[in-house]
C-alpha atoms as a PDB file:
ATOM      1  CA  UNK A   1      12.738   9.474 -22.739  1.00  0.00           C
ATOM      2  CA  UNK A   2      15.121  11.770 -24.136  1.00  0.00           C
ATOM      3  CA  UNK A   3      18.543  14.126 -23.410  1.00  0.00           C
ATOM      4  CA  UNK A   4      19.465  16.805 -23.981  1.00  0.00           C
ATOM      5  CA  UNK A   5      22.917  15.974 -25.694  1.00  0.00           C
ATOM      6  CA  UNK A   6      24.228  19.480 -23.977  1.00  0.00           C
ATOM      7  CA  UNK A   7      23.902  18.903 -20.604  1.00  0.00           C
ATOM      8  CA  UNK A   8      23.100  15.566 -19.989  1.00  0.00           C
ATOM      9  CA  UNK A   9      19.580  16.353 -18.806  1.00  0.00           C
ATOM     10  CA  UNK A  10      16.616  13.535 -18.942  1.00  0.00           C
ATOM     11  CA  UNK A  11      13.418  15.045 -20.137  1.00  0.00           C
ATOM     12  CA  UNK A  12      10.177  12.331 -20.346  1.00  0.00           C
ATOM     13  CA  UNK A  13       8.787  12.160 -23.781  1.00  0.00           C
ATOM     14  CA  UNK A  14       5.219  13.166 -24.661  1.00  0.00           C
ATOM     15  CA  UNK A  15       2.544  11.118 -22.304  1.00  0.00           C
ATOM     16  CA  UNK A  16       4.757  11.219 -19.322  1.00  0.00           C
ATOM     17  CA  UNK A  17       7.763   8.952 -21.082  1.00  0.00           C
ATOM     18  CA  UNK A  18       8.089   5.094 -19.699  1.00  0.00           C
ATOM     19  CA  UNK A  19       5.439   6.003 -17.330  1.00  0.00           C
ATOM     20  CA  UNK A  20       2.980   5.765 -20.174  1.00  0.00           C
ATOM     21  CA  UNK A  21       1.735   2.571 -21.731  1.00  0.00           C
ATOM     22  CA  UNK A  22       5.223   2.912 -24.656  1.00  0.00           C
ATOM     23  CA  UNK A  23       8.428   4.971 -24.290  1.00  0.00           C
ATOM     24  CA  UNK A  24       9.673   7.934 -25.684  1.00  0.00           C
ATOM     25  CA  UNK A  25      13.775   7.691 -26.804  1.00  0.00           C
ATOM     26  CA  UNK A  26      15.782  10.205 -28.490  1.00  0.00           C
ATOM     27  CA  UNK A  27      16.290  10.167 -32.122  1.00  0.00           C
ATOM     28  CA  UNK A  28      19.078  11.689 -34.516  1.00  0.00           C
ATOM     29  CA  UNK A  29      17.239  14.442 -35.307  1.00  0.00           C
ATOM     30  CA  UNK A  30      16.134  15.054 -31.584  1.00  0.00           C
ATOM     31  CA  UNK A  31      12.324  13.744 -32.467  1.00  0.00           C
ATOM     32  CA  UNK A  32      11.171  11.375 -29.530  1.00  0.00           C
ATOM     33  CA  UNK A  33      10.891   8.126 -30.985  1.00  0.00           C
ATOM     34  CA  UNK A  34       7.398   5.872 -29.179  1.00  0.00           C
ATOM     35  CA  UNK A  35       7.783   2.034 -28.706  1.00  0.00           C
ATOM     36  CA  UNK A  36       5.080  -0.322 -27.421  1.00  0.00           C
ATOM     37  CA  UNK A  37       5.527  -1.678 -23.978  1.00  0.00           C
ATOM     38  CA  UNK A  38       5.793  -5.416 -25.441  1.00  0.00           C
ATOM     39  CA  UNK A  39       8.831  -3.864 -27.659  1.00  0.00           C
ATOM     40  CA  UNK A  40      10.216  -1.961 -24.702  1.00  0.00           C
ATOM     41  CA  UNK A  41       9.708  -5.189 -22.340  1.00  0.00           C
ATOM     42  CA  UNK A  42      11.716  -6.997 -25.312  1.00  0.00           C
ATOM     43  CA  UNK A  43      14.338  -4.771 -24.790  1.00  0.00           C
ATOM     44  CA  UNK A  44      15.195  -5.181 -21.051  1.00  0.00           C
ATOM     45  CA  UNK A  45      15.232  -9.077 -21.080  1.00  0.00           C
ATOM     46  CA  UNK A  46      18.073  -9.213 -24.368  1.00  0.00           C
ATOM     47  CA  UNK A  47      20.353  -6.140 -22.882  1.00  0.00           C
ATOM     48  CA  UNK A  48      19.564  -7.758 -19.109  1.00  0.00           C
ATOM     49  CA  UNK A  49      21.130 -11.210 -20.252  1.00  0.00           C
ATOM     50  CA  UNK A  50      17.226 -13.509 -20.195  1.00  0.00           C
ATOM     51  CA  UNK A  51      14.021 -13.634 -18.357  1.00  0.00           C
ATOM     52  CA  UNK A  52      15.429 -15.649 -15.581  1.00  0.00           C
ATOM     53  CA  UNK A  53      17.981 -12.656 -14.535  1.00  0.00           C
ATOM     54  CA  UNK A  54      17.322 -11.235 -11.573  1.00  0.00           C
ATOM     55  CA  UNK A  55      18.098  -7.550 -13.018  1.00  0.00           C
ATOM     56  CA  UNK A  56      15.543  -8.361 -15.818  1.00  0.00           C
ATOM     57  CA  UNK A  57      13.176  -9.118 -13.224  1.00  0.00           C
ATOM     58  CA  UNK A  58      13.215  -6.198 -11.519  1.00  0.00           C
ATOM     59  CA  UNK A  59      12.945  -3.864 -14.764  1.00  0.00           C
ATOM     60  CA  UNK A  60      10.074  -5.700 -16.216  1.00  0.00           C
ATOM     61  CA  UNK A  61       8.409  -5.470 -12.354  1.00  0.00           C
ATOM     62  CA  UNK A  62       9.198  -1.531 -13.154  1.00  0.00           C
ATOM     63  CA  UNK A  63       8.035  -1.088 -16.259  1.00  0.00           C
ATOM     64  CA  UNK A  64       4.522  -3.467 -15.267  1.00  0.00           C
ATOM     65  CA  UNK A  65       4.141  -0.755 -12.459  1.00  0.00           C
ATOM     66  CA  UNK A  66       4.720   2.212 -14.130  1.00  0.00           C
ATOM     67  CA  UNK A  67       2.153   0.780 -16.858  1.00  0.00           C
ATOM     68  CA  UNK A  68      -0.468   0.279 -14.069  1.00  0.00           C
ATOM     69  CA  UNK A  69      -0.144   4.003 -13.730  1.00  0.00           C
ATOM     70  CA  UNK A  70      -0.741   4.754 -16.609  1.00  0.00           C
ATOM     71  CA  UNK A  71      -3.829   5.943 -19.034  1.00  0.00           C
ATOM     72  CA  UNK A  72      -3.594   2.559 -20.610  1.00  0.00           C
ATOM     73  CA  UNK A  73      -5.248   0.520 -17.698  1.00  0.00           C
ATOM     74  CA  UNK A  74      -9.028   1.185 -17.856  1.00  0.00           C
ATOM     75  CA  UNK A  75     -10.117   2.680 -14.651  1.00  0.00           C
ATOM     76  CA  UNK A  76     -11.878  -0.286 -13.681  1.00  0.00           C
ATOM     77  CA  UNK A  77      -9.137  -2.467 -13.347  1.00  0.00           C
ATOM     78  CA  UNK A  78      -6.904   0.320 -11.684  1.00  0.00           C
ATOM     79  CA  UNK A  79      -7.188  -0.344  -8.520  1.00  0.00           C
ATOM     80  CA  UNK A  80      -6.294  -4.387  -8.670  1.00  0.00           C
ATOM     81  CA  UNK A  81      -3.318  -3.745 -11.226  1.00  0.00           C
ATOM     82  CA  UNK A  82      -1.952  -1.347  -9.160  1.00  0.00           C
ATOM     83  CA  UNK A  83      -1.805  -3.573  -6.207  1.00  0.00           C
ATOM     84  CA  UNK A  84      -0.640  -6.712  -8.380  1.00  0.00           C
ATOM     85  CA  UNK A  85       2.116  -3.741  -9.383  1.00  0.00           C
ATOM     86  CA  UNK A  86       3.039  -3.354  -5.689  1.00  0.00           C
ATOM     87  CA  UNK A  87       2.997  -6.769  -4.658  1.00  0.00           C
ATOM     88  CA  UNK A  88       5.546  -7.310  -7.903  1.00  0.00           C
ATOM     89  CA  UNK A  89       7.704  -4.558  -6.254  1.00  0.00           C
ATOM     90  CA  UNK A  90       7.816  -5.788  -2.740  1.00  0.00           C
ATOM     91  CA  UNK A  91       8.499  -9.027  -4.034  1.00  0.00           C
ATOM     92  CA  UNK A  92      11.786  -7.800  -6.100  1.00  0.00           C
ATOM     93  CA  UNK A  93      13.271  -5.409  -3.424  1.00  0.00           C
ATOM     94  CA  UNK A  94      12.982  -8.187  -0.422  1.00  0.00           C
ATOM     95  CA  UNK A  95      14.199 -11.147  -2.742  1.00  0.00           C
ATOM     96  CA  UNK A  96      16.745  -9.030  -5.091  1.00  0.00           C
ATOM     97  CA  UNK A  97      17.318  -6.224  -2.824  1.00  0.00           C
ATOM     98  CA  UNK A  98      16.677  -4.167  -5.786  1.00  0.00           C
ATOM     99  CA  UNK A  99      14.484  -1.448  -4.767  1.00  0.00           C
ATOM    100  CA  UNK A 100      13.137   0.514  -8.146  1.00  0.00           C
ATOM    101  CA  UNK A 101      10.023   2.209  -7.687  1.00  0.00           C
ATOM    102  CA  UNK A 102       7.269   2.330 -10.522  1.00  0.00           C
ATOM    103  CA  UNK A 103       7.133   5.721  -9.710  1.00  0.00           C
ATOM    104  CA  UNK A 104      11.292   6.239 -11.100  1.00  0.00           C
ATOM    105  CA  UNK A 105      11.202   7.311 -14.614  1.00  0.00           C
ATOM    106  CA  UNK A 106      13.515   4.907 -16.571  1.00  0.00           C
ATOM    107  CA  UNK A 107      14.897   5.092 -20.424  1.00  0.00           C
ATOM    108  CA  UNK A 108      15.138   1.998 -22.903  1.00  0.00           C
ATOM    109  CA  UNK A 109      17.949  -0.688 -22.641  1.00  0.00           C
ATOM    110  CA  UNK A 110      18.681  -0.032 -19.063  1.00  0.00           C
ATOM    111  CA  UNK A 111      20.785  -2.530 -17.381  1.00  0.00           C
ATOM    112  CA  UNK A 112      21.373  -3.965 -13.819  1.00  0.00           C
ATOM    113  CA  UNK A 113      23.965  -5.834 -13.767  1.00  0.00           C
ATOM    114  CA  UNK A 114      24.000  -7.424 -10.870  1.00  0.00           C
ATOM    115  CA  UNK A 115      21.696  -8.001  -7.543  1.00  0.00           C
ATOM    116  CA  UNK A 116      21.457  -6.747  -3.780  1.00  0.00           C
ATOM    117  CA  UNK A 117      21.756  -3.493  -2.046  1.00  0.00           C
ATOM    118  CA  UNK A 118      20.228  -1.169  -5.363  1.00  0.00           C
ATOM    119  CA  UNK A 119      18.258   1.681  -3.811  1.00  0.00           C
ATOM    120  CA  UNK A 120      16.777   4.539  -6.527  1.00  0.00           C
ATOM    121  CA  UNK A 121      15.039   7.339  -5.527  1.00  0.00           C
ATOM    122  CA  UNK A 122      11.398   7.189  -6.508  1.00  0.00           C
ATOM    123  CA  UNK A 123      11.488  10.678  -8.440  1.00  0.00           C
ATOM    124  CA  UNK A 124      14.903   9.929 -10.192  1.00  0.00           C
ATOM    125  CA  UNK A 125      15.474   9.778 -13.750  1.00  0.00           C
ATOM    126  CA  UNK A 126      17.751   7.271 -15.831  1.00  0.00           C
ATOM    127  CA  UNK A 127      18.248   7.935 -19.176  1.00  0.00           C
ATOM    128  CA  UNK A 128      19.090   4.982 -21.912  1.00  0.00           C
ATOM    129  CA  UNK A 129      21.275   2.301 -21.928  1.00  0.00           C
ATOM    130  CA  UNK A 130      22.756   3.160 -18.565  1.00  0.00           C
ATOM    131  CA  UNK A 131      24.121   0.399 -16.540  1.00  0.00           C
ATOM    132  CA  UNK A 132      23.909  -0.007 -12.784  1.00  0.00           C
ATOM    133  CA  UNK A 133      25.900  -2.673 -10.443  1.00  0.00           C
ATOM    134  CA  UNK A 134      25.342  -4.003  -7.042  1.00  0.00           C
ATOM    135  CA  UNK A 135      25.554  -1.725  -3.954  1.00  0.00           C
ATOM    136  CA  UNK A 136      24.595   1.281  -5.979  1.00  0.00           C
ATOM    137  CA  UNK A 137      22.356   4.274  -3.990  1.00  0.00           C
ATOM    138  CA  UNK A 138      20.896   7.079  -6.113  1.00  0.00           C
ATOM    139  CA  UNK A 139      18.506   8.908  -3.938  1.00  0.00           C
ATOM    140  CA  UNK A 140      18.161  11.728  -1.850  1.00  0.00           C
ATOM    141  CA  UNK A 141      21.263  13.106   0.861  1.00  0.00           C
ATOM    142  CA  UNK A 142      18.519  13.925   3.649  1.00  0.00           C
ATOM    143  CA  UNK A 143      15.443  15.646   4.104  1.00  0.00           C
ATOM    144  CA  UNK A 144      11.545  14.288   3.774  1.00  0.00           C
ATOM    145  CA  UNK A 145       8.458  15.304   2.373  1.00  0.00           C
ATOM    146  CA  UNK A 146       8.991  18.222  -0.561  1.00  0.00           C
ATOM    147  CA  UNK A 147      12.843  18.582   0.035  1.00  0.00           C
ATOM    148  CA  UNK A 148      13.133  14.685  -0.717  1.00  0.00           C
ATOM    149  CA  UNK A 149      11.097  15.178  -3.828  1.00  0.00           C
ATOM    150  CA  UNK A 150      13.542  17.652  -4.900  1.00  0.00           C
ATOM    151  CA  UNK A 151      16.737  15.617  -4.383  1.00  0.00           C
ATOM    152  CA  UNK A 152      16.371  13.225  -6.716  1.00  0.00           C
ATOM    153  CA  UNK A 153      19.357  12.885  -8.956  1.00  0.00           C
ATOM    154  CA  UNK A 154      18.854  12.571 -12.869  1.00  0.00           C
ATOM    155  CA  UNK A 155      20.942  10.110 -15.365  1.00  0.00           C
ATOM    156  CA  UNK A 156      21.808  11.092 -18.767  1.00  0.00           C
ATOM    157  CA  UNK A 157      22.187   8.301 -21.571  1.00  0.00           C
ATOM    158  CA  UNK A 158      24.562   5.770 -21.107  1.00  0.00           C
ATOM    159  CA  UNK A 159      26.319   6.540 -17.519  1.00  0.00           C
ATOM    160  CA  UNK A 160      27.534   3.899 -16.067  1.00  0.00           C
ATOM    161  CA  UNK A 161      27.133   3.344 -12.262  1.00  0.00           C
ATOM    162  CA  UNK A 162      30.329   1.497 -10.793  1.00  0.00           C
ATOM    163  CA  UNK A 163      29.320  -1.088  -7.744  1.00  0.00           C
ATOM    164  CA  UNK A 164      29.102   0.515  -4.058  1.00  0.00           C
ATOM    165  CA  UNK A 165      28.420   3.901  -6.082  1.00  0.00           C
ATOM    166  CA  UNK A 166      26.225   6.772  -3.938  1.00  0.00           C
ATOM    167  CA  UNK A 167      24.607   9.638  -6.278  1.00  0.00           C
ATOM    168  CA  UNK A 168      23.008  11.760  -4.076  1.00  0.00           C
ATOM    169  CA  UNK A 169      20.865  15.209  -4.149  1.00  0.00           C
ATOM    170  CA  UNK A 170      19.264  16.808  -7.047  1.00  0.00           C
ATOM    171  CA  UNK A 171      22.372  16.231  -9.100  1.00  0.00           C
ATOM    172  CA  UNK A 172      22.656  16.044 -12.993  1.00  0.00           C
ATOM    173  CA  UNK A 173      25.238  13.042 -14.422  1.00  0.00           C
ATOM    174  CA  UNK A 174      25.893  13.705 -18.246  1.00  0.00           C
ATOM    175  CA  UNK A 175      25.968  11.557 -20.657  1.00  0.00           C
ATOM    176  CA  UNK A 176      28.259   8.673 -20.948  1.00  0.00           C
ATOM    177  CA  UNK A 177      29.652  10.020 -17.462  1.00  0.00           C
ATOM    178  CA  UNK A 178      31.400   7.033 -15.221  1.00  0.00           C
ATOM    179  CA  UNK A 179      30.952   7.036 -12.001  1.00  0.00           C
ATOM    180  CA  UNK A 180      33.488   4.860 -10.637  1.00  0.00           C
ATOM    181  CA  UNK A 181      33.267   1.806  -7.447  1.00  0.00           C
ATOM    182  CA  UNK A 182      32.217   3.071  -4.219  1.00  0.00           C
ATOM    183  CA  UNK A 183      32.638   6.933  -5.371  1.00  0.00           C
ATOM    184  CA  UNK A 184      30.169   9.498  -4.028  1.00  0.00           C
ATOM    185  CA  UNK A 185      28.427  12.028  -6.016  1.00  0.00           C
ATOM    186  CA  UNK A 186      27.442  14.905  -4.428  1.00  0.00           C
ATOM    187  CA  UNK A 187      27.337  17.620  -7.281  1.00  0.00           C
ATOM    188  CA  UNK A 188      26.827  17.728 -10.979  1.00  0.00           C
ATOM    189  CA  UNK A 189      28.796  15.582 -13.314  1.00  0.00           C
ATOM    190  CA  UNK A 190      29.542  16.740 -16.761  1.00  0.00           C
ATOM    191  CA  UNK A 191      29.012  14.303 -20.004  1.00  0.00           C
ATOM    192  CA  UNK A 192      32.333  11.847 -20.881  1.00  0.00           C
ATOM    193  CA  UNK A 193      33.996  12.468 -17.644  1.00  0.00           C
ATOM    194  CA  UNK A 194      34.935   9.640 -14.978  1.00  0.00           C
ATOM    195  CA  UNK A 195      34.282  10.090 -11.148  1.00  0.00           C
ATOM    196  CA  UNK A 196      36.852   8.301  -9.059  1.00  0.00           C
ATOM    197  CA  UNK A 197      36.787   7.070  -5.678  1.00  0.00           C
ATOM    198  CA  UNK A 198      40.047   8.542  -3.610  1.00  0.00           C
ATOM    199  CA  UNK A 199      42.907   5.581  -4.071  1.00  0.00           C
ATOM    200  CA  UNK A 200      42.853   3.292  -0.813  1.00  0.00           C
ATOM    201  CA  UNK A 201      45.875   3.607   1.240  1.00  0.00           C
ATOM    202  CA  UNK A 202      48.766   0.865   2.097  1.00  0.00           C
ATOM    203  CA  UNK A 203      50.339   1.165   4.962  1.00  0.00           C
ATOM    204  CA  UNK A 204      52.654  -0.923   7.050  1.00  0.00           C
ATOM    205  CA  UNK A 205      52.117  -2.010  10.379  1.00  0.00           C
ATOM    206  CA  UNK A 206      54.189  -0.846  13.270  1.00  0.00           C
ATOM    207  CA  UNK A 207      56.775  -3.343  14.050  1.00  0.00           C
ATOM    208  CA  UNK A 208      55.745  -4.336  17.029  1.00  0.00           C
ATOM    209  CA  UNK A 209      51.520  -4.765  16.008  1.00  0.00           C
ATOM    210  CA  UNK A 210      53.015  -6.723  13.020  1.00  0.00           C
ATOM    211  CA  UNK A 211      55.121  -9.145  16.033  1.00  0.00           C
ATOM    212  CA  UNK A 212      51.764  -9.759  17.791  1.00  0.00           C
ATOM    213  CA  UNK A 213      50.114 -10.663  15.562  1.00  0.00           C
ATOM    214  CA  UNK A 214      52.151 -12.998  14.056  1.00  0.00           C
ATOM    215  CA  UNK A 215      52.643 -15.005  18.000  1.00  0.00           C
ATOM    216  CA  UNK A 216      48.775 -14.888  18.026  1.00  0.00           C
ATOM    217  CA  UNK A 217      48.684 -16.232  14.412  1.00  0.00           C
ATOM    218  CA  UNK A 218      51.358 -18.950  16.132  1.00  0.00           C
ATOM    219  CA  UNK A 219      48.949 -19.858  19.000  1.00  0.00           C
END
């Protein structure tokens, strides 16, 4: 997978990117660099923290499935790694509640910090060493069929994805972009720039809520 350093964009690499059987990451000099799937898999268990995360889990689950669909797996054994692949999948989003389709395509060094309540659109893209936390939704506003194909929301390198986060629509979010706790994205974000959830209010209570509940509090 590579960006375009511009706008933030996420274009797979030749073969289809992480989909194929290695990935495809940017270089200096804007050549796709290809790494093996054991190198790749190497990858996601040191930036994820160990095998035995569950974030780690759920990548390597990805990256199995995408591999299953892939040109690497001899038509023969399709059919059975696919469904080994699915089964993997299942298993992650009802244990983890990390739903990340084999179908998403996902850059190198990509991080999930922590578990429950991750939903990503099956047609998004995430670009390199972006890091997502608990509670996050990337997927589509509304719509089924073609118009949910089209709102899937794209991840430049390195964004970071703040816990309770929403990302919704076919949006673009540049590179090294923040995207702040429990903020909603409904529109392109440009690189380097931090989205911020509006700050919560503090009110006091009026006088006389405040006195019961302090004589129910006294019960």
């Amino acid at each position: 997978m590579r960006t375009d350093g511009a706008t933030g964009t996420v274009a797979a690499g030749p073969g289809g990117g992480p989909a194929t059987a290695g990935a495809a990451a940017g270089t200096g000099d804007g050549a796709p660099e290809r790494i093996g799937l054991l190198e790749q898999l190497k990858e996601d268990v040191a930036v994820n923290g160990g095998l035995l995360r569950p974030g780690t889990q759920a990548v390597v689950v990805h990256r199995l499935g995408a591999w299953t669909r892939s040109d690497a797996v001899p038509p023969w054994a399709r059919v059975v790694a696919r469904r080994l692949g699915t089964l993997g999948h299942v298993v992650i989003r009802n244990v983890y509640g990390i739903e990340l389709p084999p179908t998403t395509v996902v850059g190198r060094r990509v991080r999930i910090a922590h578990q429950n309540g991750i939903v990503v659109h099956p047609h998004s893209r995430i670009g390199d060493d972006c890091i997502i936390r608990q509670g996050v939704s990337i997927g589509a506003g509304m719509g089924d069929g073609e118009r949910f194909a089209r709102q899937a929301p794209v991840l430049g390198r390195g964004v970071s994805v703040g816990a309770g986060a929403v990302v919704v629509g076919g949006v673009t979010v540049g590179d090294e972009a923040v995207i702040g706790p429990n903020a909603t994205v409904m529109t392109n974000v440009k690189p380097k720039v931090r989205v911020l959830a509006p700050p919560p209010r503090m009110m006091a209570l009026p006088e006389a809520v405040a006195q019961r509940e302090q004589e129910a509090r006294g019960r």
